[in-house]
Protein backbone atom coordinates (compact mmCIF):
# COMPACT_ATOMS: atom_id res chain seq x y z
CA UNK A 1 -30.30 122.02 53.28
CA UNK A 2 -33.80 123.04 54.17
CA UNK A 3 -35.65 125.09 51.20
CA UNK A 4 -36.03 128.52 52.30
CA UNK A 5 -38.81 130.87 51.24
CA UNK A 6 -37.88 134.48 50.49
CA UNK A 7 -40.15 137.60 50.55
CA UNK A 8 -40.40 141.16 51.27
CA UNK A 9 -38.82 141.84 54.79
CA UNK A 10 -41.18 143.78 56.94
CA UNK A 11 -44.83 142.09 56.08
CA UNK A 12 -45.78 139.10 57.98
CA UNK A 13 -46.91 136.06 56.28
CA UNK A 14 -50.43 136.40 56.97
CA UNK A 15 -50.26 139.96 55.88
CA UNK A 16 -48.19 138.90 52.40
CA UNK A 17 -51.06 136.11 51.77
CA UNK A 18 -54.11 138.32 52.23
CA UNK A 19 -52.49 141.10 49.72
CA UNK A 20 -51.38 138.32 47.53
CA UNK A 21 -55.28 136.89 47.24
CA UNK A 22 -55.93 140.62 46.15
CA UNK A 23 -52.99 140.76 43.83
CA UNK A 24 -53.92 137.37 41.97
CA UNK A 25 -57.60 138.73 40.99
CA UNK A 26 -55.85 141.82 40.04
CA UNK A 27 -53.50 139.74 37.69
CA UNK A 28 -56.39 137.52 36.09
CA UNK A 29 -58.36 140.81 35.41
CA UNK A 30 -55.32 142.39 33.60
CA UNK A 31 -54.70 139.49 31.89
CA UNK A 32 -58.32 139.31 30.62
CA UNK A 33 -58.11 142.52 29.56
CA UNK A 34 -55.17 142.82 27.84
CA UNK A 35 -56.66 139.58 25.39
CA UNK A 36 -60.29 141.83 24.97
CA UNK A 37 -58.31 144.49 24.39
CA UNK A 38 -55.98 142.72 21.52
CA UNK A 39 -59.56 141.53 20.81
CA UNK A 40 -60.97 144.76 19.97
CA UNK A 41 -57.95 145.69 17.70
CA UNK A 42 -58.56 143.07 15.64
CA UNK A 43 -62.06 143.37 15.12
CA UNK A 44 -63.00 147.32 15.18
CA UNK A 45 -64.32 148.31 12.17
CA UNK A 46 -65.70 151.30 10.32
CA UNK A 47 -65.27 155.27 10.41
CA UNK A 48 -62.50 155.90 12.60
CA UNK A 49 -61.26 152.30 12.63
CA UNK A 50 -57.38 153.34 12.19
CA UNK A 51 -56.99 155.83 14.74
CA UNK A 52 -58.78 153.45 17.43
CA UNK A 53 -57.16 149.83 16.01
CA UNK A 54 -53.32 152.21 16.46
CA UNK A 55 -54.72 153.56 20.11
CA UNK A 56 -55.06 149.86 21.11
CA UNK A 57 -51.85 148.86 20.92
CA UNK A 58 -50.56 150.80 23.53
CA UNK A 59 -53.11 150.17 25.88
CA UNK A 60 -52.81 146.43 25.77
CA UNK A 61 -48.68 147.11 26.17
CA UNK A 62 -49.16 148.82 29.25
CA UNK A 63 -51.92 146.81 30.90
CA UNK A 64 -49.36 143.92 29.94
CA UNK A 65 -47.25 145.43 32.44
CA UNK A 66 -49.21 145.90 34.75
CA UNK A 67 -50.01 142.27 35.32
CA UNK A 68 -45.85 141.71 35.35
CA UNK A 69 -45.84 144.48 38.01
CA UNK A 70 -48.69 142.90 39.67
CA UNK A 71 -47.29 138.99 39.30
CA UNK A 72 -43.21 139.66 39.79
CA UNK A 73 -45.16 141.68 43.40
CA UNK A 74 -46.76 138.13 44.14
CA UNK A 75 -43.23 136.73 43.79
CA UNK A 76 -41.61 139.22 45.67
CA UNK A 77 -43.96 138.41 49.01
CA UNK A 78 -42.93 134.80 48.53
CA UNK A 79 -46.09 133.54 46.37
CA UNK A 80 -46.58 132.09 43.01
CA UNK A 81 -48.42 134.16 40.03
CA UNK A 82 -50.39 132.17 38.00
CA UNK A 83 -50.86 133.42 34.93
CA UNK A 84 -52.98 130.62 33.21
CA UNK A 85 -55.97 130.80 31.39
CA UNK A 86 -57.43 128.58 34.20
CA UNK A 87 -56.11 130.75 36.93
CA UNK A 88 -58.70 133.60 34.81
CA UNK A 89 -61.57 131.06 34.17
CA UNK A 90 -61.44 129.72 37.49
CA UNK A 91 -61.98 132.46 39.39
CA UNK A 92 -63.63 135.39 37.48
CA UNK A 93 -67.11 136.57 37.75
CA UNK A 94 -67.71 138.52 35.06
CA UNK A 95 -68.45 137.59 31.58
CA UNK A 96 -66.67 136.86 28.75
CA UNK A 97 -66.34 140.13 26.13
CA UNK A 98 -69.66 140.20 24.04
CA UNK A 99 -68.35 141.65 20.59
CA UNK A 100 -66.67 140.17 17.45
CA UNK A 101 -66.43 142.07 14.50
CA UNK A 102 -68.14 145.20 15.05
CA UNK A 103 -68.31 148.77 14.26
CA UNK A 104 -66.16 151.65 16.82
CA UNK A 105 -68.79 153.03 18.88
CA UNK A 106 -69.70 149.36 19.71
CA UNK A 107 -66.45 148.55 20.65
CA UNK A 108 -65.95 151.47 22.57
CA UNK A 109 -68.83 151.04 24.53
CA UNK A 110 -68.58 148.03 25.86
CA UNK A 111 -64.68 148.42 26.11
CA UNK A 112 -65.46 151.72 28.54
CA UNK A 113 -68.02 148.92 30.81
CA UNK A 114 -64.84 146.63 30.65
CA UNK A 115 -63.15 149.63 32.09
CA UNK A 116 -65.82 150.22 34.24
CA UNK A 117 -65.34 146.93 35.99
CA UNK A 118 -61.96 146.77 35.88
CA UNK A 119 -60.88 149.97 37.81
CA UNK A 120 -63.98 149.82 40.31
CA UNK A 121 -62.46 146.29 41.05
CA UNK A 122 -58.83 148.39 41.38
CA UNK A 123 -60.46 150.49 43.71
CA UNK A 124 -61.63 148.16 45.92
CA UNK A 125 -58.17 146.56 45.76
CA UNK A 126 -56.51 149.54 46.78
CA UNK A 127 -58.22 149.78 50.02
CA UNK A 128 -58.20 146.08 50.70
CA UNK A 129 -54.33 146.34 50.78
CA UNK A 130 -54.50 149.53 52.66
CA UNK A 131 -53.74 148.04 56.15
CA UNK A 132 -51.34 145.34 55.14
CA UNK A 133 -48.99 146.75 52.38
CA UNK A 134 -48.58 150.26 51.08
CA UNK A 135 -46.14 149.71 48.56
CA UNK A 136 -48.35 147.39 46.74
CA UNK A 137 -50.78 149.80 47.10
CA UNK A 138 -49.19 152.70 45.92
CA UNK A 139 -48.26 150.36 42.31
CA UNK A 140 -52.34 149.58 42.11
CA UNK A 141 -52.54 153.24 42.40
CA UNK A 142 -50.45 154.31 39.64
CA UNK A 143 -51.64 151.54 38.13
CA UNK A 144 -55.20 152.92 38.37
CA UNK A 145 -54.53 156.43 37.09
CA UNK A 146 -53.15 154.72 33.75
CA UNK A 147 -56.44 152.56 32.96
CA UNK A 148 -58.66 155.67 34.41
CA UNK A 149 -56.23 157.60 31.40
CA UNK A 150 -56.78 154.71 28.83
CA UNK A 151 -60.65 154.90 29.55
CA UNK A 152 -60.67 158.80 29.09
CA UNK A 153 -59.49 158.09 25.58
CA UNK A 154 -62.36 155.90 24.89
CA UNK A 155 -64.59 157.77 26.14
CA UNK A 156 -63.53 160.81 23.93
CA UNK A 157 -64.04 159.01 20.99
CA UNK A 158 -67.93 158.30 22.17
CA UNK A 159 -68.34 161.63 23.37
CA UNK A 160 -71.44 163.23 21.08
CA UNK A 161 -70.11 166.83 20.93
CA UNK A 162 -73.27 168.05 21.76
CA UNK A 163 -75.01 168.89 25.34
């Protein structure tokens, strides 16, 4: 019996392959980021260190999901994730998280550039699926919103209070 491959009826396979070449950055950069983000909760320190160690936590839960979303999506258009730390050093092109142990509003600051990158990259993901497959765009989407959410709170906690 031949060996069949199975995948979302309705995309073509040339369609499913370009979206899945999107989806696999998108699934080393959450995977990256979920590790700087467990990162940063074990190394923040100083004034305010609690409240931003116990808003970590969270953050790396849901960006795990996101790359399960994003990698059982590969899977469903007939592809295989890879979810290696090679698959991440192989192809990335940004660099590795600069900070060890170091005060909040170091942390926070370069954790909002790693946010930076991350959802600009999202972005440009969206509309590179745009014309192939609209329900994986519409999960980077929602996806999107969350990490926009998660970089909000960061940013509150750099915020000055004056202007």
């Amino acid at each position: 019996m031949a060996t069949r491959t199975y995948r979302a009826a309705g995309i073509s396979a040339d369609a499913a392959e370009r979206v899945v070449s999107v989806l696999q950055e998108r699934l080393n950069a959450y995977n990256d980021l979920h590790l700087t983000l467990k990162h940063v909760h074990w190394n923040v320190v100083g004034p305010s260190f609690i409240g931003v160690h116990e808003m970590i936590d969270p953050e790396v839960d849901q960006v795990r999901l996101n790359a399960d979303a994003v990698a059982e999506r590969i899977a469903t258009l007939g592809f295989s994730p890879k979810g290696t730390i090679g698959a991440i050093t192989q192809t990335r092109d940004w660099a590795d998280y600069p900070l060890g142990r170091a005060t909040v509003p170091d942390h926070l600051a370069a954790l909002n550039d790693q946010y930076d990158r991350v959802i600009a990259d999202n972005r440009a993901a969206i509309a590179a699926v745009e014309d192939f497959d609209l329900v994986t765009q519409d999960m980077l989407i929602g996806q999107t919103a969350l990490l926009e959410k998660f970089q909000w709170f960061v940013q509150a906690h750099l915020e000055s209070g004056t202007k």
